[in-house]
N, C-alpha and C. Protein backbone atom coordinates (compact mmCIF):
# COMPACT_ATOMS: atom_id res chain seq x y z
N UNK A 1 0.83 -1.17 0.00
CA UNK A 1 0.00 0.00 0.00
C UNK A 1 0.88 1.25 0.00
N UNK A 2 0.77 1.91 -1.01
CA UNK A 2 1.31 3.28 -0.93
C UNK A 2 1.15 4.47 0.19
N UNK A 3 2.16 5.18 0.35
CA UNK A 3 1.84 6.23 2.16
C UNK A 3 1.87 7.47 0.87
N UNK A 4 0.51 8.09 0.96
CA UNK A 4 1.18 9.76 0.87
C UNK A 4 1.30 10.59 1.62
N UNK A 5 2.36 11.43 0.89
CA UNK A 5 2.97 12.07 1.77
C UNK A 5 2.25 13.93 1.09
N UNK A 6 2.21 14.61 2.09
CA UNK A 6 2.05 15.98 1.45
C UNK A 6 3.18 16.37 1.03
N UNK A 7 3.93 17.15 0.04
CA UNK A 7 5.13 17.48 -0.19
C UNK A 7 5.63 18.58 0.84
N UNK A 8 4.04 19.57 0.88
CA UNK A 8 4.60 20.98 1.79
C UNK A 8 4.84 20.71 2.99
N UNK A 9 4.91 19.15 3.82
CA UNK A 9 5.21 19.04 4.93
C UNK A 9 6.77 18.85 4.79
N UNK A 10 7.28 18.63 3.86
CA UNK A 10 8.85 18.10 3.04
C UNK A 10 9.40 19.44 2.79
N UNK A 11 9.02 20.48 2.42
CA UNK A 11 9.42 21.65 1.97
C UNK A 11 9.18 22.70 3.22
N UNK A 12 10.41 23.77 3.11
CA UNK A 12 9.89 24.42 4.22
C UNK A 12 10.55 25.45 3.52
N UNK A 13 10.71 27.00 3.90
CA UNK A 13 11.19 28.29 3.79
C UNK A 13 12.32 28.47 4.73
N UNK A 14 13.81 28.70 4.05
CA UNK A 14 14.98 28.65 4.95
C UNK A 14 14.71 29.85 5.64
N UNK A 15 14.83 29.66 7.09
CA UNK A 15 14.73 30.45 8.05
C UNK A 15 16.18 31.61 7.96
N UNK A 16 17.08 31.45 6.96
CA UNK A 16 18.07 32.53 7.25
C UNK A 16 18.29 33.10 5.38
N UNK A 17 16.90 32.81 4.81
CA UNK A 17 16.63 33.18 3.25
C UNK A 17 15.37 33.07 2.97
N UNK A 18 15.31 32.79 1.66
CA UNK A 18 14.31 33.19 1.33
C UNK A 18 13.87 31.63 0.15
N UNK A 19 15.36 31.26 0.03
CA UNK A 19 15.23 29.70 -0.87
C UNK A 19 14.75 28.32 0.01
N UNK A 20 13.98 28.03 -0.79
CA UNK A 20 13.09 26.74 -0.35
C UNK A 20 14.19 25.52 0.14
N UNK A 21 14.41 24.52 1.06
CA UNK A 21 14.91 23.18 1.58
C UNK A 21 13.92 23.04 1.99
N UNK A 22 14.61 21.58 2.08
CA UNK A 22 13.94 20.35 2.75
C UNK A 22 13.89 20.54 4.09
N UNK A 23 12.73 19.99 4.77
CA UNK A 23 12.41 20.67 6.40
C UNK A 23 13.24 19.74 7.30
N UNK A 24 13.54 18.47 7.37
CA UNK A 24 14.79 18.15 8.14
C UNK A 24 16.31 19.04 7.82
N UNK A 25 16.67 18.41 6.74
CA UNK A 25 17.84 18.48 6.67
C UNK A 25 18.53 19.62 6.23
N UNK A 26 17.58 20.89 6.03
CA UNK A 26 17.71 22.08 5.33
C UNK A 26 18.34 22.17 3.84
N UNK A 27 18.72 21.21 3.32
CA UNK A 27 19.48 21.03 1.90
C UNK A 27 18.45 21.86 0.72
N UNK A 28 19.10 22.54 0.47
CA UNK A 28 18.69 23.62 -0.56
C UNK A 28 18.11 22.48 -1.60
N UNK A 29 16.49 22.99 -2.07
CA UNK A 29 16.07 22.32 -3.78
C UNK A 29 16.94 22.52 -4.66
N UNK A 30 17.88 23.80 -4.61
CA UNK A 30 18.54 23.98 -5.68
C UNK A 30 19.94 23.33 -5.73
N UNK A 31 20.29 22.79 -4.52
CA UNK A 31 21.59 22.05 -4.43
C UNK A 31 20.93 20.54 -5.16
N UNK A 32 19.73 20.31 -4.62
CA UNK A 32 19.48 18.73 -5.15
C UNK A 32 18.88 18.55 -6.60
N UNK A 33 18.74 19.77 -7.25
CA UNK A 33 18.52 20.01 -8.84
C UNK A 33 19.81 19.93 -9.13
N UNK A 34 21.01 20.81 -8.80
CA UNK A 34 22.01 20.40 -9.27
C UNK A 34 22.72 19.20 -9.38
N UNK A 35 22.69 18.57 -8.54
CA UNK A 35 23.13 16.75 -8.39
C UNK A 35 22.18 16.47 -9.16
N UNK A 36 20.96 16.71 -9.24
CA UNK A 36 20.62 15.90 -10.87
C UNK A 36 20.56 15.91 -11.94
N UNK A 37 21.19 17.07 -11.97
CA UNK A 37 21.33 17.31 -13.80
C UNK A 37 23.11 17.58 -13.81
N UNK A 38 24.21 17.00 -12.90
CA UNK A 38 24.97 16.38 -12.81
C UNK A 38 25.25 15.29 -13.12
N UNK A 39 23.53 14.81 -13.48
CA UNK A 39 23.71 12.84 -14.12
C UNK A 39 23.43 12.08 -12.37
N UNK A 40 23.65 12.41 -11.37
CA UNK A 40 23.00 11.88 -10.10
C UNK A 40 22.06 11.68 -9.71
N UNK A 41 21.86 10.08 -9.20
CA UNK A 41 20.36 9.37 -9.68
C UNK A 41 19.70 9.63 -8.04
N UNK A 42 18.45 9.21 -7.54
CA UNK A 42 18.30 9.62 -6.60
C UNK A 42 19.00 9.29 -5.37
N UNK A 43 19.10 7.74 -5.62
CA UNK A 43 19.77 6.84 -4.63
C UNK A 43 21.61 7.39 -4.44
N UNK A 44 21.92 8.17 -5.18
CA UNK A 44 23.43 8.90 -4.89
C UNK A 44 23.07 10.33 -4.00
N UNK A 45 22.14 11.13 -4.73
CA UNK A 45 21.77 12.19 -4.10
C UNK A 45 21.55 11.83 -2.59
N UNK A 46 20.45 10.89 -2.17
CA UNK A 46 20.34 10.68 -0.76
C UNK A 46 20.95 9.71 -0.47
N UNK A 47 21.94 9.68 -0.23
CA UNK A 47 23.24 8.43 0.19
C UNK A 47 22.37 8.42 1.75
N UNK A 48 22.93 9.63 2.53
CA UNK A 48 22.61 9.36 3.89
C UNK A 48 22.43 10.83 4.44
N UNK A 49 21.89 10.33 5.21
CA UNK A 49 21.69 12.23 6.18
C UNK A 49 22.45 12.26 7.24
N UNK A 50 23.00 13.46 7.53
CA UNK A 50 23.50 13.82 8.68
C UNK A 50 22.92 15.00 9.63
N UNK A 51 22.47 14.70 10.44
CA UNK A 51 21.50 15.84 11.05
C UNK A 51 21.89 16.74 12.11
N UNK A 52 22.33 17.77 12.69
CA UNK A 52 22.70 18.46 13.78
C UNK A 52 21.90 19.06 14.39
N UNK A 53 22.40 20.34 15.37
CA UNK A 53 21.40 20.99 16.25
C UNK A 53 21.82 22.51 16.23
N UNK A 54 21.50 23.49 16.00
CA UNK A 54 21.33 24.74 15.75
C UNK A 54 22.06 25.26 17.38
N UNK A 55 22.13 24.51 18.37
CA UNK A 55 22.62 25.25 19.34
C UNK A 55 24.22 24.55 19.63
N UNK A 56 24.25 24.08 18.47
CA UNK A 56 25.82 23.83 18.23
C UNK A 56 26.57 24.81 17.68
N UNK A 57 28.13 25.49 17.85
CA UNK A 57 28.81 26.36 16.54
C UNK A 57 28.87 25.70 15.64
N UNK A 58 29.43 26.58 14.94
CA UNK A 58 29.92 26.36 13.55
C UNK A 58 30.99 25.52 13.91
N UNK A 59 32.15 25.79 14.70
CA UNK A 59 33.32 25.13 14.55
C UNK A 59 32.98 23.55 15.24
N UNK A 60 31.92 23.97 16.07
CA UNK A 60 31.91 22.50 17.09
C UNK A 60 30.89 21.44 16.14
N UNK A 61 30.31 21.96 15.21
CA UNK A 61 29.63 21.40 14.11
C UNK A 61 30.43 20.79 13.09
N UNK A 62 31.39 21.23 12.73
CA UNK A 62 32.44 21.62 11.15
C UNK A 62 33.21 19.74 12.05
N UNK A 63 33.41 20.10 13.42
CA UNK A 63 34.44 19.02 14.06
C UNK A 63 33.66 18.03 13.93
N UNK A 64 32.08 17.70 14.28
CA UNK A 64 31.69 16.45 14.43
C UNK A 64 31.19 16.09 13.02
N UNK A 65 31.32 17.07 11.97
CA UNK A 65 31.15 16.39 11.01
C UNK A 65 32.20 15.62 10.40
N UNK A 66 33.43 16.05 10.40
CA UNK A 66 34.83 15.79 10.03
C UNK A 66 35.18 14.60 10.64
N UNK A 67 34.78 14.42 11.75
CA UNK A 67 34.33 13.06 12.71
C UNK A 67 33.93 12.13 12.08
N UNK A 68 32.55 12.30 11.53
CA UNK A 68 32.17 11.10 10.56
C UNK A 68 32.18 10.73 9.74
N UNK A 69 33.17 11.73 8.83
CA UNK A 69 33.88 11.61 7.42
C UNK A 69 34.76 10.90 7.53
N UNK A 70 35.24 11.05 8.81
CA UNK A 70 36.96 10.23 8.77
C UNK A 70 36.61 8.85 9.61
N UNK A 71 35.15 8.48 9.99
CA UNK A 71 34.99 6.96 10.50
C UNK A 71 34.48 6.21 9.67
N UNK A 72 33.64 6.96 8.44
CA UNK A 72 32.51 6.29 7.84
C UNK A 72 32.89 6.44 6.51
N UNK A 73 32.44 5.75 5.61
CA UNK A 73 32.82 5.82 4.14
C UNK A 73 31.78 5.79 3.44
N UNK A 74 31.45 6.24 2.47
CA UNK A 74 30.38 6.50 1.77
C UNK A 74 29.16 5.02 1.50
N UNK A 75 29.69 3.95 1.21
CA UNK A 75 28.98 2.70 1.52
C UNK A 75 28.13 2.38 3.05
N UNK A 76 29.03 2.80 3.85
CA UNK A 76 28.35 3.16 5.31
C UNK A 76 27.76 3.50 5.68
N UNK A 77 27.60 5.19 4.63
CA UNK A 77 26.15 5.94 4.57
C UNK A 77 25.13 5.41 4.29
N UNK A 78 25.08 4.40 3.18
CA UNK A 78 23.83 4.66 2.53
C UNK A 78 22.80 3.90 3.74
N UNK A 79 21.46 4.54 3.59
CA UNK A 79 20.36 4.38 4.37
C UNK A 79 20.55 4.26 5.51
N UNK A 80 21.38 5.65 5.92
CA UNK A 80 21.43 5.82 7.21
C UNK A 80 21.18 7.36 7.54
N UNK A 81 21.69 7.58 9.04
CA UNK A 81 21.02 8.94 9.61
C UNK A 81 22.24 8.95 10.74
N UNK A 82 23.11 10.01 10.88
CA UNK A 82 23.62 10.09 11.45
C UNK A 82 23.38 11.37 12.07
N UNK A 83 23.47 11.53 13.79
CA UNK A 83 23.05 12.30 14.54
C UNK A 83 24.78 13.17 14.75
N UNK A 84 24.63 14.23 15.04
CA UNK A 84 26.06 14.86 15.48
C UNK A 84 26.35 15.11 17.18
N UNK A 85 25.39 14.68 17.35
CA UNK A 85 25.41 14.88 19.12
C UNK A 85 26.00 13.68 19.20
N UNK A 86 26.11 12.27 18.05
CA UNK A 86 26.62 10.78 18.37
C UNK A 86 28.02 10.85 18.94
């Protein structure tokens, strides 16, 4: 059985612009138009998510991402969700 989904619950208005993302992960529509007319199929585009928390810095953000770049390898990602508080 098919789930629908509303899209505008998927779409949201970037809170520090004016360009449309995705409401988890904030990833710009226009970053994920570009990966596809790069020739990137969907299943590359969403390898995996990485999700943080807004009352993190920048630098203390930039570190735990660099964190899971340097444990995890792109095969690792796929169909996963990685938290930055991990």
């Amino acid at each position: 059985m098919a789930i629908l989904t509303d899209i505008g619950q998927l779409i949201t208005k970037d809170p520090h612009g004016d360009r449309p993302v995705i409401t988890v992960t904030r990833t710009s529509i226009w970053r994920i138009a570009g990966l596809y007319n790069q020739g990137n199929n969907a299943e590359e585009i969403a390898t995996g998510i990485i999700l943080g928390f807004q009352s993190y810095s920048i630098g203390e953000q930039m570190r735990r991402i660099l964190r899971i770049i340097a444990t995890k390898s792109a095969e690792d990602m796929k169909n996963q969700v990685e938290f930055l508080s991990a």
